[in-house]
N, C-alpha and C. Protein backbone atom coordinates (compact mmCIF):
# COMPACT_ATOMS: atom_id res chain seq x y z
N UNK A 1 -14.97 7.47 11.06
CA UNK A 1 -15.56 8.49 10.25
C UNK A 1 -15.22 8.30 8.77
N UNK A 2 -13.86 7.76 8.67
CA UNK A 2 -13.57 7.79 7.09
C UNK A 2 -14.05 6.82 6.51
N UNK A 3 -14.67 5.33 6.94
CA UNK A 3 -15.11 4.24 6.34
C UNK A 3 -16.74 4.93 6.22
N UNK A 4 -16.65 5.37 6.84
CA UNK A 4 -18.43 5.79 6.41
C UNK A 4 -18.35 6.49 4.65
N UNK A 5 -17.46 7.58 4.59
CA UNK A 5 -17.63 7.89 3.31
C UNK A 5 -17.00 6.89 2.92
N UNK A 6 -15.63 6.34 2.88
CA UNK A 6 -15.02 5.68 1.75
C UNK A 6 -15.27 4.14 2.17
N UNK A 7 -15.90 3.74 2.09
CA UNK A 7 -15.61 1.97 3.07
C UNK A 7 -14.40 1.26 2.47
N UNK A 8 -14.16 1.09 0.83
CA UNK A 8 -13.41 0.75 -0.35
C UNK A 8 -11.87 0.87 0.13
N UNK A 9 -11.74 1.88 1.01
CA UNK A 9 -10.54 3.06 0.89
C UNK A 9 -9.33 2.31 1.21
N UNK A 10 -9.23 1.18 1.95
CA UNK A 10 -8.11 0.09 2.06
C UNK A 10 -7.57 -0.69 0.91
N UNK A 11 -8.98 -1.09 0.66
CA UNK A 11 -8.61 -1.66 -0.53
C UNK A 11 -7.97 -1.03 -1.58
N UNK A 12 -8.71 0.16 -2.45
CA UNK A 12 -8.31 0.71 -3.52
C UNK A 12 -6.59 1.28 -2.90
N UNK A 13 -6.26 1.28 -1.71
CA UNK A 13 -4.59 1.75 -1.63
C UNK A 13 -3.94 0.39 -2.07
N UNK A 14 -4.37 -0.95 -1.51
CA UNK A 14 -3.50 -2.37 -1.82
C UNK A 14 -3.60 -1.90 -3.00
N UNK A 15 -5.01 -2.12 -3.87
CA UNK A 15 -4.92 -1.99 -5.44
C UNK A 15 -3.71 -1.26 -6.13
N UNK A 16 -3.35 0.21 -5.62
CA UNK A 16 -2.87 1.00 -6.44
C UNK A 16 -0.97 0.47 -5.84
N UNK A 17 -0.97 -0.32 -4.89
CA UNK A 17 0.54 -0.89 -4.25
C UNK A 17 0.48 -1.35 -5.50
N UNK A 18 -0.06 -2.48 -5.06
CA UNK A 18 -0.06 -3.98 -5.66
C UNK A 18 -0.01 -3.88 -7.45
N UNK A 19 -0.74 -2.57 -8.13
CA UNK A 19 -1.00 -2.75 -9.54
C UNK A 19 0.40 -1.98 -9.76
N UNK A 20 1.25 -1.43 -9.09
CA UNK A 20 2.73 -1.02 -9.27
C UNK A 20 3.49 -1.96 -9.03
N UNK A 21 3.21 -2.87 -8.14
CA UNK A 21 4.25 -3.45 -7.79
C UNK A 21 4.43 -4.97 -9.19
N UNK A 22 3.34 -5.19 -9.49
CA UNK A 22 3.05 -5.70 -10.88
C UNK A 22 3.66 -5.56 -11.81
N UNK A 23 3.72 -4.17 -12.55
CA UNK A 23 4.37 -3.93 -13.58
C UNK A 23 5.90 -3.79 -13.41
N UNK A 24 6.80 -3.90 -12.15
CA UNK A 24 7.81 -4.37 -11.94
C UNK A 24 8.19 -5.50 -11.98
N UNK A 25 7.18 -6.68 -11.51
CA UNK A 25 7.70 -8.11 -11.54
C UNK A 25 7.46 -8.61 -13.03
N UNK A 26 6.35 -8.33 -13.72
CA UNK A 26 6.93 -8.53 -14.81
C UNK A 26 8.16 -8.79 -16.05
N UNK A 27 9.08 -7.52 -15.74
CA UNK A 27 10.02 -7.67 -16.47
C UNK A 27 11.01 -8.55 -15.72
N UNK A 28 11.12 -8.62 -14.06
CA UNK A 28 11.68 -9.70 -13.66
C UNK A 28 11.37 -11.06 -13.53
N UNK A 29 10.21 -11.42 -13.19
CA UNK A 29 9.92 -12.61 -13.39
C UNK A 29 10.29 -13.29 -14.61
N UNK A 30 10.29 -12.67 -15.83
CA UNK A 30 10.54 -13.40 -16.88
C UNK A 30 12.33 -13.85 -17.29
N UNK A 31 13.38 -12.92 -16.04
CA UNK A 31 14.39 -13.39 -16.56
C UNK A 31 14.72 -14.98 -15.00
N UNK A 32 14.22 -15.31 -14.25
CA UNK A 32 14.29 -16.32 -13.20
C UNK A 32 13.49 -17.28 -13.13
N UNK A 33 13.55 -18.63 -13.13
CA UNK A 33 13.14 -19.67 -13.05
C UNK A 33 12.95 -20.23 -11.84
N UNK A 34 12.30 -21.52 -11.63
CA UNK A 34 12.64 -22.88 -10.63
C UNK A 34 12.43 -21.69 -9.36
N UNK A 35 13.14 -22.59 -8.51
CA UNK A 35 13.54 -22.21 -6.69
C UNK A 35 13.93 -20.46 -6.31
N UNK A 36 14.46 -20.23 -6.98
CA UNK A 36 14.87 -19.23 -7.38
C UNK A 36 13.90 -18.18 -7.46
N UNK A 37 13.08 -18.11 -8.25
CA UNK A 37 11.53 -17.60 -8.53
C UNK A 37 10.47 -17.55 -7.39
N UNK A 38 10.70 -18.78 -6.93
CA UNK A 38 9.35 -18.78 -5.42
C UNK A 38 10.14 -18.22 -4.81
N UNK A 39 11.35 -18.26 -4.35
CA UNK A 39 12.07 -16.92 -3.29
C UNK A 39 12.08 -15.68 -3.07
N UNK A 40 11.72 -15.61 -4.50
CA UNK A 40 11.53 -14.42 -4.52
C UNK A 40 10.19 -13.53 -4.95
N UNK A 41 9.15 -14.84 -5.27
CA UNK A 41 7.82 -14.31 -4.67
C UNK A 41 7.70 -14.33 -3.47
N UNK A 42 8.21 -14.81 -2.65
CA UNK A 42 7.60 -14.92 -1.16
C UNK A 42 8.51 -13.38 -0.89
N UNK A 43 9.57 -13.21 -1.23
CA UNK A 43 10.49 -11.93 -0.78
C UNK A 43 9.41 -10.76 -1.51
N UNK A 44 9.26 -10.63 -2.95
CA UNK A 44 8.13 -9.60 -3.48
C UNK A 44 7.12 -9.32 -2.58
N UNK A 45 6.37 -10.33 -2.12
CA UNK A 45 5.45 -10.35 -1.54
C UNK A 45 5.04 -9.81 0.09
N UNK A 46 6.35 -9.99 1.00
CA UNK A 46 6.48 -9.33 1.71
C UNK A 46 7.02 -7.58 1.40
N UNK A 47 7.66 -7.36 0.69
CA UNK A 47 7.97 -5.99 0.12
C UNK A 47 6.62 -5.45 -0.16
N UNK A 48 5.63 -6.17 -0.60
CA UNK A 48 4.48 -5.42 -1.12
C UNK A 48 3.76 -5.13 0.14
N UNK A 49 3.87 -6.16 0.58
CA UNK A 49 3.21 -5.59 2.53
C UNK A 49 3.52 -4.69 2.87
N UNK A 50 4.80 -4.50 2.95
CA UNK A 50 5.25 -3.45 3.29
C UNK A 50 5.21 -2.38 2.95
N UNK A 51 5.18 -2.08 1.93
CA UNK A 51 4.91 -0.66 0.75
C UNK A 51 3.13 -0.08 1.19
N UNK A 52 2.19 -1.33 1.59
CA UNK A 52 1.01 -1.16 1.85
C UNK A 52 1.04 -0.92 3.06
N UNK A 53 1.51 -1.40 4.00
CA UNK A 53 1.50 -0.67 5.25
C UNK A 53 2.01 0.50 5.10
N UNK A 54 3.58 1.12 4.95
CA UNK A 54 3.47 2.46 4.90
C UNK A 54 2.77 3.23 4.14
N UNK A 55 2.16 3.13 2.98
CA UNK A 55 1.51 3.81 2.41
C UNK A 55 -0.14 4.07 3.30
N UNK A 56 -0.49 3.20 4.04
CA UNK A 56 -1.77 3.45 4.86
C UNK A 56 -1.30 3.99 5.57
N UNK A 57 0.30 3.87 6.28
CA UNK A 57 0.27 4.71 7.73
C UNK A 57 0.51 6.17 7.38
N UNK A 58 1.10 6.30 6.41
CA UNK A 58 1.41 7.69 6.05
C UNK A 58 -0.18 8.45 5.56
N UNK A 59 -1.17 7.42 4.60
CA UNK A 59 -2.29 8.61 4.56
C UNK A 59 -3.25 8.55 6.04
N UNK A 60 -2.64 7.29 6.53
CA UNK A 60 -3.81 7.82 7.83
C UNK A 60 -3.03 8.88 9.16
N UNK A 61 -1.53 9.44 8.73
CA UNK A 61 -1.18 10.57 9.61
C UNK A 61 -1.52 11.61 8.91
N UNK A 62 -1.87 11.13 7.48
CA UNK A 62 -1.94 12.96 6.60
C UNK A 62 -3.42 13.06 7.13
N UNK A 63 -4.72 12.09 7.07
CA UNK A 63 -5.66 12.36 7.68
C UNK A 63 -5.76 12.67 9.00
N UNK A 64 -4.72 12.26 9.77
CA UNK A 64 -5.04 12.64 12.02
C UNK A 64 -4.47 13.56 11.55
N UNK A 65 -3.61 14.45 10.64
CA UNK A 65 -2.82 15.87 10.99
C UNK A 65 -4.43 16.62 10.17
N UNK A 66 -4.64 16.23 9.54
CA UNK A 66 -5.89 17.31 8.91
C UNK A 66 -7.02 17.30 9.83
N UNK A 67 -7.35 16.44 10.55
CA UNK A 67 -8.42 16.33 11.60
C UNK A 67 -8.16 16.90 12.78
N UNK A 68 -6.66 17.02 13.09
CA UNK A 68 -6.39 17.78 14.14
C UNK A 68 -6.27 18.80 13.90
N UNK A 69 -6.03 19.74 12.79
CA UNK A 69 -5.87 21.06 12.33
C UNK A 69 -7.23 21.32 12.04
N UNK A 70 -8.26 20.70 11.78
CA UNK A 70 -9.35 21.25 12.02
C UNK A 70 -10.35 21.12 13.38
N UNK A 71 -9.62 20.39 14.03
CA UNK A 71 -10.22 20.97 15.43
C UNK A 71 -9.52 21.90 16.26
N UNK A 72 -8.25 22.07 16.07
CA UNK A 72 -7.30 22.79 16.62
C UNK A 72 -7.80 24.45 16.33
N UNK A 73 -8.43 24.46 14.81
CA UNK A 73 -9.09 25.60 14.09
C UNK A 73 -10.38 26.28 14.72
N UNK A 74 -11.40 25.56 15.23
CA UNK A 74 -12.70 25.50 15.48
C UNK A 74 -12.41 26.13 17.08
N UNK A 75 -11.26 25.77 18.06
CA UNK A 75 -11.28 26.19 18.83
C UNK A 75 -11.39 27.24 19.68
């Protein structure tokens, strides 16, 4: 039901992870170099997964608790 209105709606959550998680690596990336640096993109990078998964699982329980409170309502 929710991709019908929003189809975007996955995406624009990575977007809004990912464009935070950005303006953090910035100021770090610039103090690490070499080996050091890819370690810790690959480590960023899983952190950002992660931040995107809970952030979907949490709005898709705030949406099943609002969908269930409105059928729970109707009853």
């Amino acid at each position: 039901m929710l991709d019908t209105h929003s189809p975007n709606l996955t995406e624009a959550i990575r977007f809004l992870v990912r464009d935070s998680d950005e303006r953090h690596d910035r100021i770090a990336a610039s103090a690490l170099a070499g080996k050091a640096q890819r370690k810790l993109r690959l480590r960023n990078r899983q952190i950002r997964e992660k931040r995107t998964f809970y952030a979907m699982f949490a709005f898709g329980l705030l949406l099943g608790g609002l969908e269930l409170f409105i059928v729970l309502h109707y009853l």
